[in-house]
PDB file of N, CA and C in Angstrom:
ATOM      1  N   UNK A   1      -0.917  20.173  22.502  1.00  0.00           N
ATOM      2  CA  UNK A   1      -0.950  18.743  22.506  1.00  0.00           C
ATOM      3  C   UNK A   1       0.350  18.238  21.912  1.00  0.00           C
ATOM      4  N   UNK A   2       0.793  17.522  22.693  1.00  0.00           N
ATOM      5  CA  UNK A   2       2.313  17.026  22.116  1.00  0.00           C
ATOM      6  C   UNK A   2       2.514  15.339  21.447  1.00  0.00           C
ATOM      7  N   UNK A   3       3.002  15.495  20.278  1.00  0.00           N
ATOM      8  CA  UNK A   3       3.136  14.121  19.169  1.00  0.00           C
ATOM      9  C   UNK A   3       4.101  12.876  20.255  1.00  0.00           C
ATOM     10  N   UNK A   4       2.935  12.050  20.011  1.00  0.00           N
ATOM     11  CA  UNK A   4       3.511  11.038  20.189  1.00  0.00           C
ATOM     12  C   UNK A   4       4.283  10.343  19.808  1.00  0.00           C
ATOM     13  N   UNK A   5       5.571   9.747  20.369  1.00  0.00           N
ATOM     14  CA  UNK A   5       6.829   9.356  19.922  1.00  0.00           C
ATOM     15  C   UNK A   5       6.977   8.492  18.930  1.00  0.00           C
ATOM     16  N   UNK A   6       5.763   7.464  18.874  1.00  0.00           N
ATOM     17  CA  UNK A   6       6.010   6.374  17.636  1.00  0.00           C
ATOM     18  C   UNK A   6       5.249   6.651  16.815  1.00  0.00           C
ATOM     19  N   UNK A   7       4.901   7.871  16.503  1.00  0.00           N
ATOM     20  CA  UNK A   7       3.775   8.150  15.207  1.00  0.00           C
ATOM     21  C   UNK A   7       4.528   9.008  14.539  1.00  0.00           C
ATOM     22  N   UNK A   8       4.346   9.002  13.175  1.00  0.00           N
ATOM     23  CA  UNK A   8       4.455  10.932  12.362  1.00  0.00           C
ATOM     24  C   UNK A   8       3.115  11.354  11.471  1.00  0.00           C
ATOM     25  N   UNK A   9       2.948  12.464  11.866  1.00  0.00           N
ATOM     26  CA  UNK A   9       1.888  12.737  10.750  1.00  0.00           C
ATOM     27  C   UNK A   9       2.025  12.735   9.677  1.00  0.00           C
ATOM     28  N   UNK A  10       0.988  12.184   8.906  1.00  0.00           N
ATOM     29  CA  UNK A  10       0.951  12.491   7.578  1.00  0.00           C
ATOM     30  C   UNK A  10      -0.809  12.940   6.943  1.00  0.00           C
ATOM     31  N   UNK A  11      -0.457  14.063   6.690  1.00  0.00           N
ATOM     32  CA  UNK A  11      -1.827  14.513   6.621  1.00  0.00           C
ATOM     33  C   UNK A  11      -2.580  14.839   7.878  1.00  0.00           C
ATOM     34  N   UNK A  12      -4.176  14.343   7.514  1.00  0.00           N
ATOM     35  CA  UNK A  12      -4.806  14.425   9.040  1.00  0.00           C
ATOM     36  C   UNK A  12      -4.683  13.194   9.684  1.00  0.00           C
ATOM     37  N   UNK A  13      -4.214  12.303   9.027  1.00  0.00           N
ATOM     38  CA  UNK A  13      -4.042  11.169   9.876  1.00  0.00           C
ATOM     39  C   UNK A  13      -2.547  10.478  10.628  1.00  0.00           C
ATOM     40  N   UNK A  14      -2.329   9.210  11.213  1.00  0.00           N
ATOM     41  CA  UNK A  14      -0.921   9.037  11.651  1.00  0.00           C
ATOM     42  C   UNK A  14      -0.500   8.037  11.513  1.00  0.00           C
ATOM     43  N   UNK A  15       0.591   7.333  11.035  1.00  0.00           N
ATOM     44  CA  UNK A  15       1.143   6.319  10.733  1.00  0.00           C
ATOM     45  C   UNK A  15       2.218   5.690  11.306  1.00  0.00           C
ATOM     46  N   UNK A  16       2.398   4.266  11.992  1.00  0.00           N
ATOM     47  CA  UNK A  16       3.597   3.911  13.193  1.00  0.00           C
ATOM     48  C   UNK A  16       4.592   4.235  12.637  1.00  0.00           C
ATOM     49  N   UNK A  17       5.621   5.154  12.675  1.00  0.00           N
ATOM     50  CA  UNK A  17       7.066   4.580  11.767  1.00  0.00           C
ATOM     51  C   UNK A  17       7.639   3.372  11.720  1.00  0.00           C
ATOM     52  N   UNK A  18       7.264   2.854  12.972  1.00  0.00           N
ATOM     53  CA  UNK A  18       8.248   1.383  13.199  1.00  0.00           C
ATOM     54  C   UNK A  18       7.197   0.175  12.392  1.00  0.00           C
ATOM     55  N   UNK A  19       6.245   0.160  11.365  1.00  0.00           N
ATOM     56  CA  UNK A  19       5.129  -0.115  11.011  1.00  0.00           C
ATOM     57  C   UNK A  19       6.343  -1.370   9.746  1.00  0.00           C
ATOM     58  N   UNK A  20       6.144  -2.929   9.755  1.00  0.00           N
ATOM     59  CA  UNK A  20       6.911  -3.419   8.758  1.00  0.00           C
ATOM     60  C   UNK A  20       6.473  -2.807   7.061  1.00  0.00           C
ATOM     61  N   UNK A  21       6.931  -2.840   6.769  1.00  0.00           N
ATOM     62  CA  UNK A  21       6.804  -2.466   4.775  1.00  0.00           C
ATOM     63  C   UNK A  21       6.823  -4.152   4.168  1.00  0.00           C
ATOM     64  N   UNK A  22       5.827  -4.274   3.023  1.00  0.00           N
ATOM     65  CA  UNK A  22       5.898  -5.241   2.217  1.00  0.00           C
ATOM     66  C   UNK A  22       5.279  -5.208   1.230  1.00  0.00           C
ATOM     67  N   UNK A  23       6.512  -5.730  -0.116  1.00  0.00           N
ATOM     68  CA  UNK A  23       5.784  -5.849  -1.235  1.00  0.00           C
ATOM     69  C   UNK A  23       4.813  -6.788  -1.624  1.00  0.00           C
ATOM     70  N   UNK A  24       3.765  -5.976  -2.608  1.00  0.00           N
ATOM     71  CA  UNK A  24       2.666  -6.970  -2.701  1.00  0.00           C
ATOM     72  C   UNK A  24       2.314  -7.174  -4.312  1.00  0.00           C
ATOM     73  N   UNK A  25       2.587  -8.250  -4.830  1.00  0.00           N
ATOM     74  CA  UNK A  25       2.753  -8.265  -5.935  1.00  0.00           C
ATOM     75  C   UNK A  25       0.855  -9.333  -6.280  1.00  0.00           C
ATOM     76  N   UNK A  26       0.488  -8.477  -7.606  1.00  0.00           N
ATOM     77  CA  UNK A  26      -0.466  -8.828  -7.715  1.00  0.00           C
ATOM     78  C   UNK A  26      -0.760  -9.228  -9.773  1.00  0.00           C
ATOM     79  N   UNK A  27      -1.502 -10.004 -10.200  1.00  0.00           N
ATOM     80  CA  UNK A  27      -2.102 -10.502 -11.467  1.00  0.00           C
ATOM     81  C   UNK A  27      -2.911  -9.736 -11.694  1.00  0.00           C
ATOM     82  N   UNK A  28      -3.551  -9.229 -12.876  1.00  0.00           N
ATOM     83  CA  UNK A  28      -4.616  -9.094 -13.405  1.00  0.00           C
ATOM     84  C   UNK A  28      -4.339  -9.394 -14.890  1.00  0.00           C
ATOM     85  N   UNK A  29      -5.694 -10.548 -14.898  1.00  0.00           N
ATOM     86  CA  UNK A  29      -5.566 -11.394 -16.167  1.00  0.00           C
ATOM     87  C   UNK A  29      -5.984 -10.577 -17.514  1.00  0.00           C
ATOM     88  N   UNK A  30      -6.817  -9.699 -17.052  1.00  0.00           N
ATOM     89  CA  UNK A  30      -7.293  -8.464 -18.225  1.00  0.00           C
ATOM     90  C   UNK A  30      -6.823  -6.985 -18.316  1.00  0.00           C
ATOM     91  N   UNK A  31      -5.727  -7.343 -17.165  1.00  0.00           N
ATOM     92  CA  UNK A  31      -4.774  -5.601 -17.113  1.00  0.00           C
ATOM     93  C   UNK A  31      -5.482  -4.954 -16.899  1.00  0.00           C
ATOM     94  N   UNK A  32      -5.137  -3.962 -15.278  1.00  0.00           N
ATOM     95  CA  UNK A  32      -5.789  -3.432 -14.893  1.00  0.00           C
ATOM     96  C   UNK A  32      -5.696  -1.852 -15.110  1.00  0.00           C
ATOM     97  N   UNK A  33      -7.155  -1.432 -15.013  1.00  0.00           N
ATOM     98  CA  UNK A  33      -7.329   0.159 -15.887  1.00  0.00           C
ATOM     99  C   UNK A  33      -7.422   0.999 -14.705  1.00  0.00           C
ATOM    100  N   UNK A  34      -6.543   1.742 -14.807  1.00  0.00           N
ATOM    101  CA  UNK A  34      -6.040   3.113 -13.772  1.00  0.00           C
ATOM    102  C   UNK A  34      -6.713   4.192 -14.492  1.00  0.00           C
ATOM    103  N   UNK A  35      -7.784   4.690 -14.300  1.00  0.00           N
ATOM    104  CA  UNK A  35      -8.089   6.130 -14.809  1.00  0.00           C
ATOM    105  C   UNK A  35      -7.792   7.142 -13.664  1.00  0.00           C
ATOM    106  N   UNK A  36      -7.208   8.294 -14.753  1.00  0.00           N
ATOM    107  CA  UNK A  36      -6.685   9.386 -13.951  1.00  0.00           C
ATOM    108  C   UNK A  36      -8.133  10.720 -13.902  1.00  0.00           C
ATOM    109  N   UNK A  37      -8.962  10.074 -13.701  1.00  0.00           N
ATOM    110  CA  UNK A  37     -10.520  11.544 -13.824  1.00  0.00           C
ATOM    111  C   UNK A  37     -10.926  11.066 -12.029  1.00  0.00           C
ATOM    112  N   UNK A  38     -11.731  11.808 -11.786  1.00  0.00           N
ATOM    113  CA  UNK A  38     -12.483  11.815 -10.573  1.00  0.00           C
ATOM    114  C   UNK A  38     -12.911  10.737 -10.078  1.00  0.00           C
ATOM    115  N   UNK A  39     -13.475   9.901 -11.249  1.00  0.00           N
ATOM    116  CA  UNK A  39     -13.631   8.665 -10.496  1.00  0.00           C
ATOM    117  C   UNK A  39     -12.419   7.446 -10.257  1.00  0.00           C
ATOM    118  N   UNK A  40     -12.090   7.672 -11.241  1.00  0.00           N
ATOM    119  CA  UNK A  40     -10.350   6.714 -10.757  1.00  0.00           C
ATOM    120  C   UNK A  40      -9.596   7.008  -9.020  1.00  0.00           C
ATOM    121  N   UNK A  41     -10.219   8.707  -9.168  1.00  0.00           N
ATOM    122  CA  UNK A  41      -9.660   9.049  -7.956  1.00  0.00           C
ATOM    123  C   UNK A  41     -10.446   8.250  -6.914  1.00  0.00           C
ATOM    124  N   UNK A  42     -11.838   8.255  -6.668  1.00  0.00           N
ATOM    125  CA  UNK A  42     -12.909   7.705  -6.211  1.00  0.00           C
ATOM    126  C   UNK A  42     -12.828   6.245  -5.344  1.00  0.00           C
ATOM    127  N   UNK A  43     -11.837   5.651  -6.680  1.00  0.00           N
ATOM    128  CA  UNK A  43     -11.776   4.360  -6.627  1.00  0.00           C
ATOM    129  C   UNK A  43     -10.559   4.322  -5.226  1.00  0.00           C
ATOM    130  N   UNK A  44      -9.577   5.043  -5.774  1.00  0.00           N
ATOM    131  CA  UNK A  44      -8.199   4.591  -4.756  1.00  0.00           C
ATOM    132  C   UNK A  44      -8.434   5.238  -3.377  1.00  0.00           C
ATOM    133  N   UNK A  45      -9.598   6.143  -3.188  1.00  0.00           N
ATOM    134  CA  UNK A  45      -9.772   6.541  -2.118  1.00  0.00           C
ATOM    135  C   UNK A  45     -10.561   5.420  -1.194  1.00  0.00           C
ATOM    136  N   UNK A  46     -11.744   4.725  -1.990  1.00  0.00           N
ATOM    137  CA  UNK A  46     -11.813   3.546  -0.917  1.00  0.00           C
ATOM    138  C   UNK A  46     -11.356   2.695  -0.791  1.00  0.00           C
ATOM    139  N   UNK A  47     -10.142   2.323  -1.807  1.00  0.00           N
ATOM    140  CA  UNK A  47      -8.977   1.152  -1.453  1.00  0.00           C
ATOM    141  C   UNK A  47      -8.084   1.810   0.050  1.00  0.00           C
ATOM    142  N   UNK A  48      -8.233   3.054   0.169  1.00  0.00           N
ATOM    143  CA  UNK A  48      -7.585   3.701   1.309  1.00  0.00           C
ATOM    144  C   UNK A  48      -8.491   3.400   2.559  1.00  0.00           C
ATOM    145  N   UNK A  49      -9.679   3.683   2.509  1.00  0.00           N
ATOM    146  CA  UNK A  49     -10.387   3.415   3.165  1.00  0.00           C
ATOM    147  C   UNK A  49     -10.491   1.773   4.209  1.00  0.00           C
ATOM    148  N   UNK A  50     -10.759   1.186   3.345  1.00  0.00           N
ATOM    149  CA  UNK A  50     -10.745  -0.050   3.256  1.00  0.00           C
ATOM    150  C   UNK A  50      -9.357  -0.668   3.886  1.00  0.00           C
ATOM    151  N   UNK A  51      -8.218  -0.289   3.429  1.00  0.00           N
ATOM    152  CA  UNK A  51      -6.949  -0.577   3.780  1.00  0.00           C
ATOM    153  C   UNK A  51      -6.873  -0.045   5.260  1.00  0.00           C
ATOM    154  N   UNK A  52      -7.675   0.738   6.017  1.00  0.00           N
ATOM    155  CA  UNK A  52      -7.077   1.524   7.286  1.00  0.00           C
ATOM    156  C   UNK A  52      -7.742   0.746   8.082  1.00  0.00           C
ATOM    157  N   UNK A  53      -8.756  -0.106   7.459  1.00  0.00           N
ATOM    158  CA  UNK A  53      -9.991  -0.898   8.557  1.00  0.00           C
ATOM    159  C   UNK A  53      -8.839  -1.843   9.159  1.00  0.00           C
ATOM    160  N   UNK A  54      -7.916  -2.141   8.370  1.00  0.00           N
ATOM    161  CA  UNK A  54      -7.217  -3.053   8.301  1.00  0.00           C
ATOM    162  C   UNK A  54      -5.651  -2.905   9.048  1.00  0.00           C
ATOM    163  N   UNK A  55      -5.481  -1.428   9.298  1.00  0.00           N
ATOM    164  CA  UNK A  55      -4.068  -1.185   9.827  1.00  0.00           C
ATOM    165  C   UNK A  55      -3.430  -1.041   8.739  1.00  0.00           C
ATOM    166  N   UNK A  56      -3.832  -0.866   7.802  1.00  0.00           N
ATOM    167  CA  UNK A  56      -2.868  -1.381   6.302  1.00  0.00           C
ATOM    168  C   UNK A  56      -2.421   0.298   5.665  1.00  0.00           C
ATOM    169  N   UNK A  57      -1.061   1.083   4.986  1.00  0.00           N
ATOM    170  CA  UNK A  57      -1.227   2.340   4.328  1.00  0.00           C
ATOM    171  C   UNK A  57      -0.697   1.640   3.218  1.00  0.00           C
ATOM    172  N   UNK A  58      -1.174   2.062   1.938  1.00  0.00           N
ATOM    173  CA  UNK A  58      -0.916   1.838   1.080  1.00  0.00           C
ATOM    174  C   UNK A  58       0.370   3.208   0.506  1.00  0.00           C
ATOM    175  N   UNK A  59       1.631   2.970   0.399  1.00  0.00           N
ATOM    176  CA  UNK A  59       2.670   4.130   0.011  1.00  0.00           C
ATOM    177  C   UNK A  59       2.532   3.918  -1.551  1.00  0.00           C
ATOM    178  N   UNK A  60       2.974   3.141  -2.380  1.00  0.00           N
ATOM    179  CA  UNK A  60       2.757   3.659  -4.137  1.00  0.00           C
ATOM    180  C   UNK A  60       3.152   2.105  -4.444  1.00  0.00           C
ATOM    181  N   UNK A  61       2.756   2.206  -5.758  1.00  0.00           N
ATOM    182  CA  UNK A  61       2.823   1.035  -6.624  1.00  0.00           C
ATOM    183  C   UNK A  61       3.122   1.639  -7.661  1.00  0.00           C
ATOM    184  N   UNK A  62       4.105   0.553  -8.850  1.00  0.00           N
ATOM    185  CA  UNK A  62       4.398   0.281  -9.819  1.00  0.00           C
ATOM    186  C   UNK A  62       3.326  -0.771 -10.503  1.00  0.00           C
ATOM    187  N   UNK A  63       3.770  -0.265 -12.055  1.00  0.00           N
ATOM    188  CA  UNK A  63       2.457  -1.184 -12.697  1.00  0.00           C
ATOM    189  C   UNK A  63       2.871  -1.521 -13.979  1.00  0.00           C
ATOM    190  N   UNK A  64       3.391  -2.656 -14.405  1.00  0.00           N
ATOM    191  CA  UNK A  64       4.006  -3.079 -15.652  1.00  0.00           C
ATOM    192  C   UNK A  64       3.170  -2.519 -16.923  1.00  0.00           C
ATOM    193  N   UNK A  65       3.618  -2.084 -18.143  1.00  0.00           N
ATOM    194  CA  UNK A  65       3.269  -1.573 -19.035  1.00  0.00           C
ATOM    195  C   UNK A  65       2.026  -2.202 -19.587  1.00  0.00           C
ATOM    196  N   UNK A  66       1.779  -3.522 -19.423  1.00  0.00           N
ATOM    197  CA  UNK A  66       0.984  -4.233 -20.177  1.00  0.00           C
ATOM    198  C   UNK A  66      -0.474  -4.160 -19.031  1.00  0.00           C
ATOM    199  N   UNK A  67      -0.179  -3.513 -18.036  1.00  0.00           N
ATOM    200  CA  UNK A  67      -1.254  -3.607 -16.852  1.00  0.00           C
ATOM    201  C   UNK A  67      -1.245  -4.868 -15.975  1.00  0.00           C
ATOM    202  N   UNK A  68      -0.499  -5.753 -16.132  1.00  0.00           N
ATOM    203  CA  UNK A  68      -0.869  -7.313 -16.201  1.00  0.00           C
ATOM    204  C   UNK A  68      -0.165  -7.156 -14.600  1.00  0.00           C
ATOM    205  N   UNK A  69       0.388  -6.801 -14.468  1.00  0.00           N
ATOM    206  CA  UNK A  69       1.408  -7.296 -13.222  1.00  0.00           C
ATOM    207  C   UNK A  69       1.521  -6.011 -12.457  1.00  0.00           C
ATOM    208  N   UNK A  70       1.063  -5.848 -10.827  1.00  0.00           N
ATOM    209  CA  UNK A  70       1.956  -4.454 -10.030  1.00  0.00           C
ATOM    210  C   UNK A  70       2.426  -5.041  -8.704  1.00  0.00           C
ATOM    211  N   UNK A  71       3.266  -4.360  -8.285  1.00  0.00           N
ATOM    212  CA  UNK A  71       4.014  -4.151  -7.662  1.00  0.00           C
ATOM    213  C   UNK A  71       3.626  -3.467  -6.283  1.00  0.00           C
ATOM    214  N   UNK A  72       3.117  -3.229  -5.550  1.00  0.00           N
ATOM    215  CA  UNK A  72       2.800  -2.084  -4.424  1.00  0.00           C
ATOM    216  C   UNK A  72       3.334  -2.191  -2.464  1.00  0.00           C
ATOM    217  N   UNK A  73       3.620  -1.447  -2.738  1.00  0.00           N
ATOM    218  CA  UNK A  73       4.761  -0.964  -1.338  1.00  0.00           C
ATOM    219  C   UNK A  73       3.830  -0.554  -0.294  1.00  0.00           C
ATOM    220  N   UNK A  74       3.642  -1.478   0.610  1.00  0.00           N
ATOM    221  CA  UNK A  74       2.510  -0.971   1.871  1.00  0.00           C
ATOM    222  C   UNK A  74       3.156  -1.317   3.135  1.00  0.00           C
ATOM    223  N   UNK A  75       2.522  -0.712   4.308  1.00  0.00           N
ATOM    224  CA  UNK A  75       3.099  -0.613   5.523  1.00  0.00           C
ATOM    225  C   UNK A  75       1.751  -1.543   6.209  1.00  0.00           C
ATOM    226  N   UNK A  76       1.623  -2.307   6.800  1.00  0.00           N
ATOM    227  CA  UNK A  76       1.123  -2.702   7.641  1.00  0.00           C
ATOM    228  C   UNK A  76       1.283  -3.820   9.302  1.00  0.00           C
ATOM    229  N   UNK A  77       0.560  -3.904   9.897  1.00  0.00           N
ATOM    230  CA  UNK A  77       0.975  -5.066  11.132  1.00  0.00           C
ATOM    231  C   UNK A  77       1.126  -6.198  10.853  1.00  0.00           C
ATOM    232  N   UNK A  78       0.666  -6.641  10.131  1.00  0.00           N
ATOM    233  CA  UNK A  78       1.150  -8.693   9.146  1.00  0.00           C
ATOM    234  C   UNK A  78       0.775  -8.673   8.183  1.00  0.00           C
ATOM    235  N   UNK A  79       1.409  -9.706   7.464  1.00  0.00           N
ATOM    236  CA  UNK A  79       0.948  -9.956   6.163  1.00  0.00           C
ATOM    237  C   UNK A  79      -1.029 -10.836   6.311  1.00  0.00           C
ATOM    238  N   UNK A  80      -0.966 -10.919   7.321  1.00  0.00           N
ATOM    239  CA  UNK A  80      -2.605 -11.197   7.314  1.00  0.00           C
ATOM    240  C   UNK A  80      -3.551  -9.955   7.006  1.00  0.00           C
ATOM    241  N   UNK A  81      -2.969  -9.095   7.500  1.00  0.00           N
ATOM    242  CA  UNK A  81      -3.405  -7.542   7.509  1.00  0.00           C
ATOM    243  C   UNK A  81      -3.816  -6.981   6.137  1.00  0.00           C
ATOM    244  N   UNK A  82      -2.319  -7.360   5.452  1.00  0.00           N
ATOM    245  CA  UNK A  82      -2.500  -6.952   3.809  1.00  0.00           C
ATOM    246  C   UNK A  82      -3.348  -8.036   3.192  1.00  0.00           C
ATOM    247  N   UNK A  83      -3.425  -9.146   4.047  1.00  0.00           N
ATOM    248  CA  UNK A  83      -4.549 -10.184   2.827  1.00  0.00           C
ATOM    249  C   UNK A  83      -5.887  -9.978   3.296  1.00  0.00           C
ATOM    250  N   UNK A  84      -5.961  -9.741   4.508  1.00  0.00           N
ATOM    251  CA  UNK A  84      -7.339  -9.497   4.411  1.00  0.00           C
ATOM    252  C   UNK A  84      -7.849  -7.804   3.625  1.00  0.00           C
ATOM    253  N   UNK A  85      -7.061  -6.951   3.845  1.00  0.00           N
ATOM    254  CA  UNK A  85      -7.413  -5.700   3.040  1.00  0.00           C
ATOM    255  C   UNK A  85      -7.218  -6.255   1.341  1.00  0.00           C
ATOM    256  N   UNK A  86      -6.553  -7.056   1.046  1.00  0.00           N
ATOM    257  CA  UNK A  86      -6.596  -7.518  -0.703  1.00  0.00           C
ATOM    258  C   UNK A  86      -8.292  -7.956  -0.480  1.00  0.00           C
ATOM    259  N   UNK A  87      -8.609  -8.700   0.031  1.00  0.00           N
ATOM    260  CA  UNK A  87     -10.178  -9.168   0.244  1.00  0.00           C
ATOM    261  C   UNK A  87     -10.913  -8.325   0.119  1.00  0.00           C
ATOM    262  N   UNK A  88     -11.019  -7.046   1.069  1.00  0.00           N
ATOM    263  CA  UNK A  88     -11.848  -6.467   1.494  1.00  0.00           C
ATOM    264  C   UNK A  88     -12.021  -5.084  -0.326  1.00  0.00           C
ATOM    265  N   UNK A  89     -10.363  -5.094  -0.368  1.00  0.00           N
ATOM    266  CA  UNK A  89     -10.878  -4.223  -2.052  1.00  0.00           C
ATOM    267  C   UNK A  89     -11.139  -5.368  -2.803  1.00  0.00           C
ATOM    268  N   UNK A  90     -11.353  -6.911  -3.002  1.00  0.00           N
ATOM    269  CA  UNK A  90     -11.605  -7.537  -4.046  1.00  0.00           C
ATOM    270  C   UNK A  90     -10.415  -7.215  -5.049  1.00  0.00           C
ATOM    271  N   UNK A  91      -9.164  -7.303  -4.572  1.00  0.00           N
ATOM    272  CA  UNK A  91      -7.835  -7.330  -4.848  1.00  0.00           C
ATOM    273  C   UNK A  91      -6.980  -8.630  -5.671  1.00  0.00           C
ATOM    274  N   UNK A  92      -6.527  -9.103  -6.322  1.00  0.00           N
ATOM    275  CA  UNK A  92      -5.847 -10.377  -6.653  1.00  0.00           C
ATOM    276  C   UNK A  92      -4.365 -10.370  -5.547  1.00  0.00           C
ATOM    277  N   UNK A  93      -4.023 -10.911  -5.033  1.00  0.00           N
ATOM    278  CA  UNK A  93      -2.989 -11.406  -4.269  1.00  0.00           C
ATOM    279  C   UNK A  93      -1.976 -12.657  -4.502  1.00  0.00           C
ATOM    280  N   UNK A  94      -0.753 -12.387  -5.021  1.00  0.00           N
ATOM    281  CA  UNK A  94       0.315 -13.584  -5.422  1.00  0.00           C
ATOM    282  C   UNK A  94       0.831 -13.538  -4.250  1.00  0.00           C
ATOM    283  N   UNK A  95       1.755 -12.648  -3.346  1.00  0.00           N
ATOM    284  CA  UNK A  95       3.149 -12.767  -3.174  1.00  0.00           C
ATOM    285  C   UNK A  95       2.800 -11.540  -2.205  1.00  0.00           C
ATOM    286  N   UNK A  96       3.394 -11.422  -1.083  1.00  0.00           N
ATOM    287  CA  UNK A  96       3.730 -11.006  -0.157  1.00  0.00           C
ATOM    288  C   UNK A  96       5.003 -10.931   0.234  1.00  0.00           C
ATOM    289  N   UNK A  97       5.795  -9.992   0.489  1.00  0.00           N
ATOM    290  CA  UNK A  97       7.137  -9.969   1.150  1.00  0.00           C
ATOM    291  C   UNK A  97       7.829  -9.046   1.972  1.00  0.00           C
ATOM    292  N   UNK A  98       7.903  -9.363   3.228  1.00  0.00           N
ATOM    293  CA  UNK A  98       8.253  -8.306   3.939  1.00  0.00           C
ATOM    294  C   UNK A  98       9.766  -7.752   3.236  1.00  0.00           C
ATOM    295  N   UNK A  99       9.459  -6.260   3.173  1.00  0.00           N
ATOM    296  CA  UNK A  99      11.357  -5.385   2.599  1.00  0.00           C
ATOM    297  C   UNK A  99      11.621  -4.431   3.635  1.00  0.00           C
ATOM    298  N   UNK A 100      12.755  -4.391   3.466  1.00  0.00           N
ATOM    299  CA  UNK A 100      13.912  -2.934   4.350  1.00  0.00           C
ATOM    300  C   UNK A 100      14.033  -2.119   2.915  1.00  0.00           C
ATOM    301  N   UNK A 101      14.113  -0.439   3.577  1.00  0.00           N
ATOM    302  CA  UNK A 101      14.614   0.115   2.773  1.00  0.00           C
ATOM    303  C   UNK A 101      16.097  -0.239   2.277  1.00  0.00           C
ATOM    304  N   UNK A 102      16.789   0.167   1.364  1.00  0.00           N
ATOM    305  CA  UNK A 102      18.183   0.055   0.975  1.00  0.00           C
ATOM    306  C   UNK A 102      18.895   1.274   0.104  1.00  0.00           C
ATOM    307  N   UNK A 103      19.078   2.388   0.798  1.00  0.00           N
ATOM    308  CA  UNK A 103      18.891   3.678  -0.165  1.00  0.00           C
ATOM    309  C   UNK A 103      20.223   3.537  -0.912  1.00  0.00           C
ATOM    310  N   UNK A 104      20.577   3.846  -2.052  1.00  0.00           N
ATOM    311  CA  UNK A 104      21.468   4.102  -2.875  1.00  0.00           C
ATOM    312  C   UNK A 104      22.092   5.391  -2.483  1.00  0.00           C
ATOM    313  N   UNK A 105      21.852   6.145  -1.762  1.00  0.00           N
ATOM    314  CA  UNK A 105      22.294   8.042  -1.648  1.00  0.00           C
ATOM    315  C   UNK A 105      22.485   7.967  -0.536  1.00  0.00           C
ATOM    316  N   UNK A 106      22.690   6.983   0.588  1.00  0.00           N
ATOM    317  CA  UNK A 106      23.350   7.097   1.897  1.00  0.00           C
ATOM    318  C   UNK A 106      24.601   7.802   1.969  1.00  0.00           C
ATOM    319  N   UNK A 107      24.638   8.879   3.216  1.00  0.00           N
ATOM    320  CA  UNK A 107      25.808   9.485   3.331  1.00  0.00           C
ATOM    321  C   UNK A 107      26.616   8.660   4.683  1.00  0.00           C
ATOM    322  N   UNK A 108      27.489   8.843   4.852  1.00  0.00           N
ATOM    323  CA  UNK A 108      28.685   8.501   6.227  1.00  0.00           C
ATOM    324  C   UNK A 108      28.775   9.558   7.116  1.00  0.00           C
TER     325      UNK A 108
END
């Protein structure tokens, strides 16, 4: 079976490359608690879940020291895409912004 041209795998599943990226910057008024045990894991697996209903991959987030404020880098088809998946995990949502990469280590 031969890969289709606008996909790459990742894992068992596949993701568009040509897919826009945008940051999604989010509040939490009581700083939000990341546990690293099984169920923390639990948790980000149905934010994954949830996010694919949606077209949405979630790639990584940053998370200010105080918990209060993150940052997270997702690929999806519109920014409607990412607000309705903020909905669907019961997510806080500020700010949306579509980004380009900009690598610092580009060669010529």
């Amino acid at each position: 079976m031969g890969r289709r041209p606008d996909v790459c795998q990742r894992g068992a599943s596949y993701r568009r490359v040509d897919m826009p990226r945008y940051m999604v910057e989010r509040t939490f008024d009581d700083g939000l608690q990341v546990h690293s045990d099984a169920a923390g894991a639990e948790i980000c697996r149905g934010f994954v879940r949830r996010n694919a209903d949606e077209g949405v991959t979630w790639l990584h987030s940053y998370v200010s020291d105080d918990g209060r404020r993150s940052y997270c880098l997702c690929e999806g088809p519109s920014p409607e895409s990412i607000r309705k998946a903020a909905a669907a995990n019961d997510l806080p949502l500020d700010r949306i912004t579509e980004v380009s990469v900009l690598d610092p280590y580009f060669r010529r």
